[in-house]
N, C-alpha and C. Protein backbone atom coordinates (compact mmCIF):
# COMPACT_ATOMS: atom_id res chain seq x y z
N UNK A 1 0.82 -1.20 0.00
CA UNK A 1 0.00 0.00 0.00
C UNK A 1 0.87 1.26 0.00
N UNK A 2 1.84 1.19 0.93
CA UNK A 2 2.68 2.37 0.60
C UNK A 2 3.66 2.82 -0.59
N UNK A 3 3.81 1.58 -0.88
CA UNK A 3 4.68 1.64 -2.42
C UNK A 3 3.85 2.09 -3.44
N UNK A 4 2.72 1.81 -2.92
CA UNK A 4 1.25 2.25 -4.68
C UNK A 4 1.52 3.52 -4.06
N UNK A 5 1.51 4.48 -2.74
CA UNK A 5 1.01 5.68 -2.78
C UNK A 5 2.50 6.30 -2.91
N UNK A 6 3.72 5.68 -3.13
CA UNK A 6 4.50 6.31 -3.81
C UNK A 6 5.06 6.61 -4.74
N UNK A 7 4.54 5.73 -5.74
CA UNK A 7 4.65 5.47 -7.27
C UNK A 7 3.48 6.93 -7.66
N UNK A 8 2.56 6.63 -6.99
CA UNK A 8 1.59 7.61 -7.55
C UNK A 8 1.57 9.04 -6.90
N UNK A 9 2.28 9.10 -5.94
CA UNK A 9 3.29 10.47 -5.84
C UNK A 9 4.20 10.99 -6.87
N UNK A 10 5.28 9.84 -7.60
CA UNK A 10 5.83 10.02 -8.38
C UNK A 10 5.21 10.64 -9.71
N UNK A 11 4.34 9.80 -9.75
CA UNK A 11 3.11 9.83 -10.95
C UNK A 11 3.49 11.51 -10.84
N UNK A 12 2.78 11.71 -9.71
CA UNK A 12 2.48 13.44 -9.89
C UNK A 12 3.44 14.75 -9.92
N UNK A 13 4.88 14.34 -9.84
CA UNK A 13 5.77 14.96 -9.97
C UNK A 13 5.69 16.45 -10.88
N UNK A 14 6.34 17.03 -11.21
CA UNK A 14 5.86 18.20 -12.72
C UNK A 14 7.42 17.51 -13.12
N UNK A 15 6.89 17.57 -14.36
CA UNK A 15 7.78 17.29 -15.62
C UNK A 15 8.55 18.54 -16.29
N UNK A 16 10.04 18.67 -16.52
CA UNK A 16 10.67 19.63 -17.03
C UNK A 16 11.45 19.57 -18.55
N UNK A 17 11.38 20.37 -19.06
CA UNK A 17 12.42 19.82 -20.41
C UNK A 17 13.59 20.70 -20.22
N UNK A 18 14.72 20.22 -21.20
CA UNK A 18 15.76 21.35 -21.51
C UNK A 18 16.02 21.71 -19.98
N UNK A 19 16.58 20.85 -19.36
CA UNK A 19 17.20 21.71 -17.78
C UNK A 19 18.47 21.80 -18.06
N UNK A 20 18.23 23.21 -17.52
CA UNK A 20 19.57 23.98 -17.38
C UNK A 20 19.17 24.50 -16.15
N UNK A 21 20.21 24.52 -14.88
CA UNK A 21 19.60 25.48 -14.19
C UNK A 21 20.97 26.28 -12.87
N UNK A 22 20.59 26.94 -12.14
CA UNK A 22 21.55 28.19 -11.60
C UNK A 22 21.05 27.80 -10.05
N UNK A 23 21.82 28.66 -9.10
CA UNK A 23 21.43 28.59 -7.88
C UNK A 23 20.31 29.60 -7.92
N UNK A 24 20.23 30.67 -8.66
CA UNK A 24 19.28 31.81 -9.09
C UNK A 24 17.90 31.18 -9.63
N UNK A 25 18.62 29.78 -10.57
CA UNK A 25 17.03 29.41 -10.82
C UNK A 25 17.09 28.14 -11.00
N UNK A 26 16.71 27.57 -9.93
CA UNK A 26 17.02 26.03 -9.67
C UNK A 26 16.01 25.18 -10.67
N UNK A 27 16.30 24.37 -10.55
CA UNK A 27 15.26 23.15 -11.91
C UNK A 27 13.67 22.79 -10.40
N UNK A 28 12.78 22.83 -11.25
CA UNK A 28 11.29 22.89 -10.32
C UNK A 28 10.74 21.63 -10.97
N UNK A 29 11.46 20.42 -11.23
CA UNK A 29 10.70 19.40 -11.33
C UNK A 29 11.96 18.26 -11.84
N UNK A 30 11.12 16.87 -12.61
CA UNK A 30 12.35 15.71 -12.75
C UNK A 30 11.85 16.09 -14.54
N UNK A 31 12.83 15.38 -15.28
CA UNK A 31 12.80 14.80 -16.66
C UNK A 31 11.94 13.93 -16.63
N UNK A 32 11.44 13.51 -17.72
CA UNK A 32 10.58 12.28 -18.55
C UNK A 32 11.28 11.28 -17.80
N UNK A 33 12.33 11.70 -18.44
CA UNK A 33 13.64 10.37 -18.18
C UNK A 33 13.58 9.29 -16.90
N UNK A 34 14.04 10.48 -16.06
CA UNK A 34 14.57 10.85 -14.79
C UNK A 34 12.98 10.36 -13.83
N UNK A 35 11.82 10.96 -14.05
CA UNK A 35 10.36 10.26 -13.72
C UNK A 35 10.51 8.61 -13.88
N UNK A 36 10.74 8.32 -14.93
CA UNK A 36 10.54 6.68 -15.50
C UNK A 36 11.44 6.06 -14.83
N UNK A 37 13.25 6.71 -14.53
CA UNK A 37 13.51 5.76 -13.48
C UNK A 37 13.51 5.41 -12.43
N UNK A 38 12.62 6.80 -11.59
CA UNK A 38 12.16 6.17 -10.25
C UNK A 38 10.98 5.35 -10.22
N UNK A 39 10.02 5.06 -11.49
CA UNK A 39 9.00 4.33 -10.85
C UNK A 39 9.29 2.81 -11.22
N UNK A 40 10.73 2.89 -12.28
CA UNK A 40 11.04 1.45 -12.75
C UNK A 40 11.74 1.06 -11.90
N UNK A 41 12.49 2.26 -11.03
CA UNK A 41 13.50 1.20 -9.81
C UNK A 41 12.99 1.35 -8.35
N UNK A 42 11.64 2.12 -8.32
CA UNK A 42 11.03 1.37 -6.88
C UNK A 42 10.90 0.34 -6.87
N UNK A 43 11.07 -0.41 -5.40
CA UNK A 43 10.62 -1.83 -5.11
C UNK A 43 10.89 -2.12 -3.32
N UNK A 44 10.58 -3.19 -3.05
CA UNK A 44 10.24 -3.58 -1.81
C UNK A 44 11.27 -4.30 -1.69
N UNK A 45 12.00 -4.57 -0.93
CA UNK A 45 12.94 -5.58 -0.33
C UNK A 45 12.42 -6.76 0.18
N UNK A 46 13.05 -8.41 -0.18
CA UNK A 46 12.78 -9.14 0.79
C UNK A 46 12.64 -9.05 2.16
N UNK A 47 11.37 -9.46 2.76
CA UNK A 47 11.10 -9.41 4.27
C UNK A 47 12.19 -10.43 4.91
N UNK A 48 12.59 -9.54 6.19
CA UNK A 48 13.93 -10.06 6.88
C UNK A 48 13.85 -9.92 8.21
N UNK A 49 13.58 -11.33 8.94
CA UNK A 49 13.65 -11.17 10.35
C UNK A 49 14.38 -10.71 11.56
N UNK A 50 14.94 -9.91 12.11
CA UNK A 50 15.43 -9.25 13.22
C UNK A 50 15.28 -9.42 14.23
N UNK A 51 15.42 -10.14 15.04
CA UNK A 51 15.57 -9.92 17.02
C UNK A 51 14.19 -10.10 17.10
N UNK A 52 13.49 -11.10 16.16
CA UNK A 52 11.98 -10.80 16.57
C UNK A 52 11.05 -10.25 15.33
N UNK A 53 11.11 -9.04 14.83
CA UNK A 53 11.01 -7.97 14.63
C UNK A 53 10.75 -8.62 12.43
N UNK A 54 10.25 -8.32 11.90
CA UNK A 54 9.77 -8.34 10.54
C UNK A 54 9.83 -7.00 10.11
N UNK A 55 11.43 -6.76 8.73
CA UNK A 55 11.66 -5.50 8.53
C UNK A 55 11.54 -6.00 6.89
N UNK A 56 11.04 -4.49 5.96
CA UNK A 56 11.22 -4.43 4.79
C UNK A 56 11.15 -3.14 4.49
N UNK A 57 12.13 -2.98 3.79
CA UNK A 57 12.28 -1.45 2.95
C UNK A 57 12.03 -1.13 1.73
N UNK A 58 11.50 -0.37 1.45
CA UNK A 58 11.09 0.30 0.53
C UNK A 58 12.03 1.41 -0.25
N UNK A 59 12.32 1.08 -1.59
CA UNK A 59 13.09 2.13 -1.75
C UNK A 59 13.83 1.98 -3.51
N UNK A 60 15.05 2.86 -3.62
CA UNK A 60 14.86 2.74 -5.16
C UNK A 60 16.25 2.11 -5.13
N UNK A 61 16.53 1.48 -6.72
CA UNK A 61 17.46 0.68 -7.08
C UNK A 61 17.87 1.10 -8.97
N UNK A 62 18.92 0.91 -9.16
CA UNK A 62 19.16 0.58 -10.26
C UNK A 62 19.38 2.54 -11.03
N UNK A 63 19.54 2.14 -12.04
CA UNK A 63 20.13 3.56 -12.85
C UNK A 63 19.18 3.97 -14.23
N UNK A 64 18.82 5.34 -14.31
CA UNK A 64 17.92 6.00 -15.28
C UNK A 64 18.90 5.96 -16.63
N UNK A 65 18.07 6.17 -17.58
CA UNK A 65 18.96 6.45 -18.61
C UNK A 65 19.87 7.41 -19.38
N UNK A 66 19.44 8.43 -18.56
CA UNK A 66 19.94 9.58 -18.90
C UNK A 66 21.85 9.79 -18.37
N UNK A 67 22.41 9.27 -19.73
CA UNK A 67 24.11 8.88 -18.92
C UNK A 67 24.81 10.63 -19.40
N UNK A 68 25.59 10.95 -18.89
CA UNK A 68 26.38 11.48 -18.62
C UNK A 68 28.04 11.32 -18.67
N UNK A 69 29.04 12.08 -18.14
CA UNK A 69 30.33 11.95 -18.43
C UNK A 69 30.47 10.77 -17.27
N UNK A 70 29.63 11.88 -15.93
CA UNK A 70 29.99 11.38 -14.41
C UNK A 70 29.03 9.90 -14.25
N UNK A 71 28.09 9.77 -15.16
CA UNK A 71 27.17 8.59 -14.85
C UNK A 71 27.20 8.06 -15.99
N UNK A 72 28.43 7.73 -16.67
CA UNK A 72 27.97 6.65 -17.82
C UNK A 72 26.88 5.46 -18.14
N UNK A 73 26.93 4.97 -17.36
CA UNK A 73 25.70 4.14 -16.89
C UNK A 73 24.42 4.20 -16.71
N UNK A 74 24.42 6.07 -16.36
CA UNK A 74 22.74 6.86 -16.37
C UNK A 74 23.03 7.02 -14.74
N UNK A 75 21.79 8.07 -14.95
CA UNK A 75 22.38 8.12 -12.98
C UNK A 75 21.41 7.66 -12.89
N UNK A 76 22.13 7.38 -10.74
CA UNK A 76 21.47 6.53 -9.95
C UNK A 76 20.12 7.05 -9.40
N UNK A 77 19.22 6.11 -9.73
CA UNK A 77 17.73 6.60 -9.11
C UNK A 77 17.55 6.85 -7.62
N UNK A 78 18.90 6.49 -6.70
CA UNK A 78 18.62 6.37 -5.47
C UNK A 78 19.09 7.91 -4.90
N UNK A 79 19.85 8.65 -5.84
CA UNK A 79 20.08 9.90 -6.26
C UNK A 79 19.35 11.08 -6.32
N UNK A 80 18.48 10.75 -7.50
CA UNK A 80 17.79 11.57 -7.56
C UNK A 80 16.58 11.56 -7.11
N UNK A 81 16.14 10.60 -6.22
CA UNK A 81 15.04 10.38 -5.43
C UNK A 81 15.53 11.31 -3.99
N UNK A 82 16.63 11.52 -3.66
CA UNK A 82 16.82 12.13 -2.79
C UNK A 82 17.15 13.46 -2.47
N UNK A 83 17.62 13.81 -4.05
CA UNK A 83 17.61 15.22 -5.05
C UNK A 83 16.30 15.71 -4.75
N UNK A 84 15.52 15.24 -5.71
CA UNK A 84 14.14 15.70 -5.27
C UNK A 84 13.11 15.93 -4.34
N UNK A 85 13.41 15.21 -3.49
CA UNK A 85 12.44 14.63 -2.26
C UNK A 85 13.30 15.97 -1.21
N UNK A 86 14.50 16.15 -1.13
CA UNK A 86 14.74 17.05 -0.31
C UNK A 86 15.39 18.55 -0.97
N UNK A 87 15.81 18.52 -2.29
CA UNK A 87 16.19 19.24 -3.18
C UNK A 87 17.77 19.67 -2.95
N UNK A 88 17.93 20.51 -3.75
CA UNK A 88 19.76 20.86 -3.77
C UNK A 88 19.72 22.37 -3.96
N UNK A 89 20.73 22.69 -4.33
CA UNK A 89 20.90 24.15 -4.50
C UNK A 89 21.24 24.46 -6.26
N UNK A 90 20.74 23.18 -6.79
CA UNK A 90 20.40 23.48 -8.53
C UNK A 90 18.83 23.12 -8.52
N UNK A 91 17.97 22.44 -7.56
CA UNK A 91 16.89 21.96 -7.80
C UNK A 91 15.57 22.04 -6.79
N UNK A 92 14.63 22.37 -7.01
CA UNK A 92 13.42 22.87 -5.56
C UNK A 92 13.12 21.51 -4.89
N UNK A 93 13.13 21.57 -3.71
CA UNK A 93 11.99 20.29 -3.58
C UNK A 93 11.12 20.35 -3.93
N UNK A 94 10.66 18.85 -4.17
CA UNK A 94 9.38 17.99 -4.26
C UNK A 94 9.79 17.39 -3.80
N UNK A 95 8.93 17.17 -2.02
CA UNK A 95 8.79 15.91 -1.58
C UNK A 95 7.76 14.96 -1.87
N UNK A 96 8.02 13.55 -2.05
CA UNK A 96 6.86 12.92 -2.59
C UNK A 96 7.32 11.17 -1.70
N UNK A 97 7.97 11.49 -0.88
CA UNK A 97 8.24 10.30 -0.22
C UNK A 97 7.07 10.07 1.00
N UNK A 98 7.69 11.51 2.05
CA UNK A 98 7.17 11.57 2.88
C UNK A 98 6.34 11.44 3.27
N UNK A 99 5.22 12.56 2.38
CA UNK A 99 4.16 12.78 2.30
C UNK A 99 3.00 11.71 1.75
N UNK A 100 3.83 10.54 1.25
CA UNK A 100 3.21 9.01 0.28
C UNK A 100 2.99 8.44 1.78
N UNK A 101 4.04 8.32 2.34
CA UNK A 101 4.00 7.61 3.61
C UNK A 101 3.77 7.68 4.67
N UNK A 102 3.34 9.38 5.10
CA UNK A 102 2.88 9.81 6.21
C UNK A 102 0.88 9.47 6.03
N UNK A 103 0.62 9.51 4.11
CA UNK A 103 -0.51 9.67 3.86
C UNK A 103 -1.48 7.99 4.19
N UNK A 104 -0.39 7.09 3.53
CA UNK A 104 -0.76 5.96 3.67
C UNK A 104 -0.64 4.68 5.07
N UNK A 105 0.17 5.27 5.83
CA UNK A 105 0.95 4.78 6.75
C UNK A 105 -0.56 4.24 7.83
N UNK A 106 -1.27 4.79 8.24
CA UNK A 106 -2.59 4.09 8.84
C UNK A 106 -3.13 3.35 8.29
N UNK A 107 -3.54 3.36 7.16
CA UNK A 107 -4.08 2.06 5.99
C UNK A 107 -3.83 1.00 6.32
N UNK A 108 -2.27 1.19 6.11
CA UNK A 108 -1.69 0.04 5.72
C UNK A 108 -0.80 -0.87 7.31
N UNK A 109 -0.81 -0.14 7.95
CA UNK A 109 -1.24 -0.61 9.45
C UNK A 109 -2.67 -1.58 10.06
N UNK A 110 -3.33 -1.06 9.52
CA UNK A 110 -4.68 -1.25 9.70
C UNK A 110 -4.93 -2.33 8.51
N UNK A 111 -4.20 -2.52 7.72
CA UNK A 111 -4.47 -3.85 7.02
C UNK A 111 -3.94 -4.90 7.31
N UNK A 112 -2.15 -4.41 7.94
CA UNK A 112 -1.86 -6.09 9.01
C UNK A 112 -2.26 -6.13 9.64
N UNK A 113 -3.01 -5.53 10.24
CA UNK A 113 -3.65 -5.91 11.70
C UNK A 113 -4.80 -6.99 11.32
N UNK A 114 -5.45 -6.06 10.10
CA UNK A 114 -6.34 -7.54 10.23
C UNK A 114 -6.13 -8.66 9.25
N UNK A 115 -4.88 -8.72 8.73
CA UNK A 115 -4.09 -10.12 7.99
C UNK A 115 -3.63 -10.56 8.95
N UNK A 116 -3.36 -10.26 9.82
CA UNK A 116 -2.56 -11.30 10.88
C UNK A 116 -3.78 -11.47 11.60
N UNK A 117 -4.55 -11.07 11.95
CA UNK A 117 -6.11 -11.79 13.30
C UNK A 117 -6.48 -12.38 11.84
N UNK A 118 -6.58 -12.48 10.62
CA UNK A 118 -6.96 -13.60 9.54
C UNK A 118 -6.60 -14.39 9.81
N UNK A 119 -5.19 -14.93 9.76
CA UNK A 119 -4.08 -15.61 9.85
C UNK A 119 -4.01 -16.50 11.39
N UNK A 120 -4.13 -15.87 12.53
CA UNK A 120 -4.36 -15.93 13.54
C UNK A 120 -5.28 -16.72 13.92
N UNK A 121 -6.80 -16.70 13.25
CA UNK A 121 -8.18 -17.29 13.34
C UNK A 121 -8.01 -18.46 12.52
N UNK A 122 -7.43 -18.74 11.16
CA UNK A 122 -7.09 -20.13 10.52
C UNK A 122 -6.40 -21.28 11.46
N UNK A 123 -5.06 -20.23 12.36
CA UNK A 123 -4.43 -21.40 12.84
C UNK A 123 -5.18 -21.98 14.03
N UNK A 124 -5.84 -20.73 15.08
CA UNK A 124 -6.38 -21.20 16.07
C UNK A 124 -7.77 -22.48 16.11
N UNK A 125 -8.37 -22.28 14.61
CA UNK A 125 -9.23 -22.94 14.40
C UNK A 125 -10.25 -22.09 14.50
């Protein structure tokens, strides 16, 4: 649930062309590009047990296409997810993390709760 409401944060990003930009006039949104590789390299991590404790992260992976001298490869989505989300001094924020997860974060609480009393009621009989 929180990964849909951050993809579709992403979704809503503003789109820029032709960036060029100054500390005077920072870039106010992502590329086409630069959009497509955060929603192709979100993903969820295998669930991993801890001291007890059932952890999984959420988060981005892998490289956009847009290569460069410094990013031959395309830069890293884990980059510019953090570019944006908190911004730089070439670029404004847009946060779209936070706000995915502060929005969805009861939901989706409220849906293990009742997958596990599901789960719970099968085994008990």
């Amino acid at each position: 649930m929180i990964t849909d409401a951050i993809r579709e944060s992403i979704e809503g990003l503003p789109v820029v062309r032709g960036v060029t930009a100054t500390e005077q006039d920072p870039i106010d949104g992502i590329t086409a590009t630069q959009k497509k590789g955060l929603l192709e390299g979100l993903g969820i991590s295998p669930m991993q047990v801890t001291g007890g404790f059932y952890n999984v992260k959420i988060g981005f992976d892998g490289y956009n296409k847009t290569k460069t001298k410094k990013f031959p490869q395309g830069q890293p989505n884990q980059m510019i997810a953090r570019a944006v989300e908190s911004g730089t001094s070439l670029r404004k924020k847009h946060p779209f993390v936070r706000p995915a997860v502060k929005s969805s974060r009861k939901a989706a609480e409220q849906a293990m709760i009742e997958t596990a009393d599901k789960e719970i009621k099968k085994i008990m009989g």
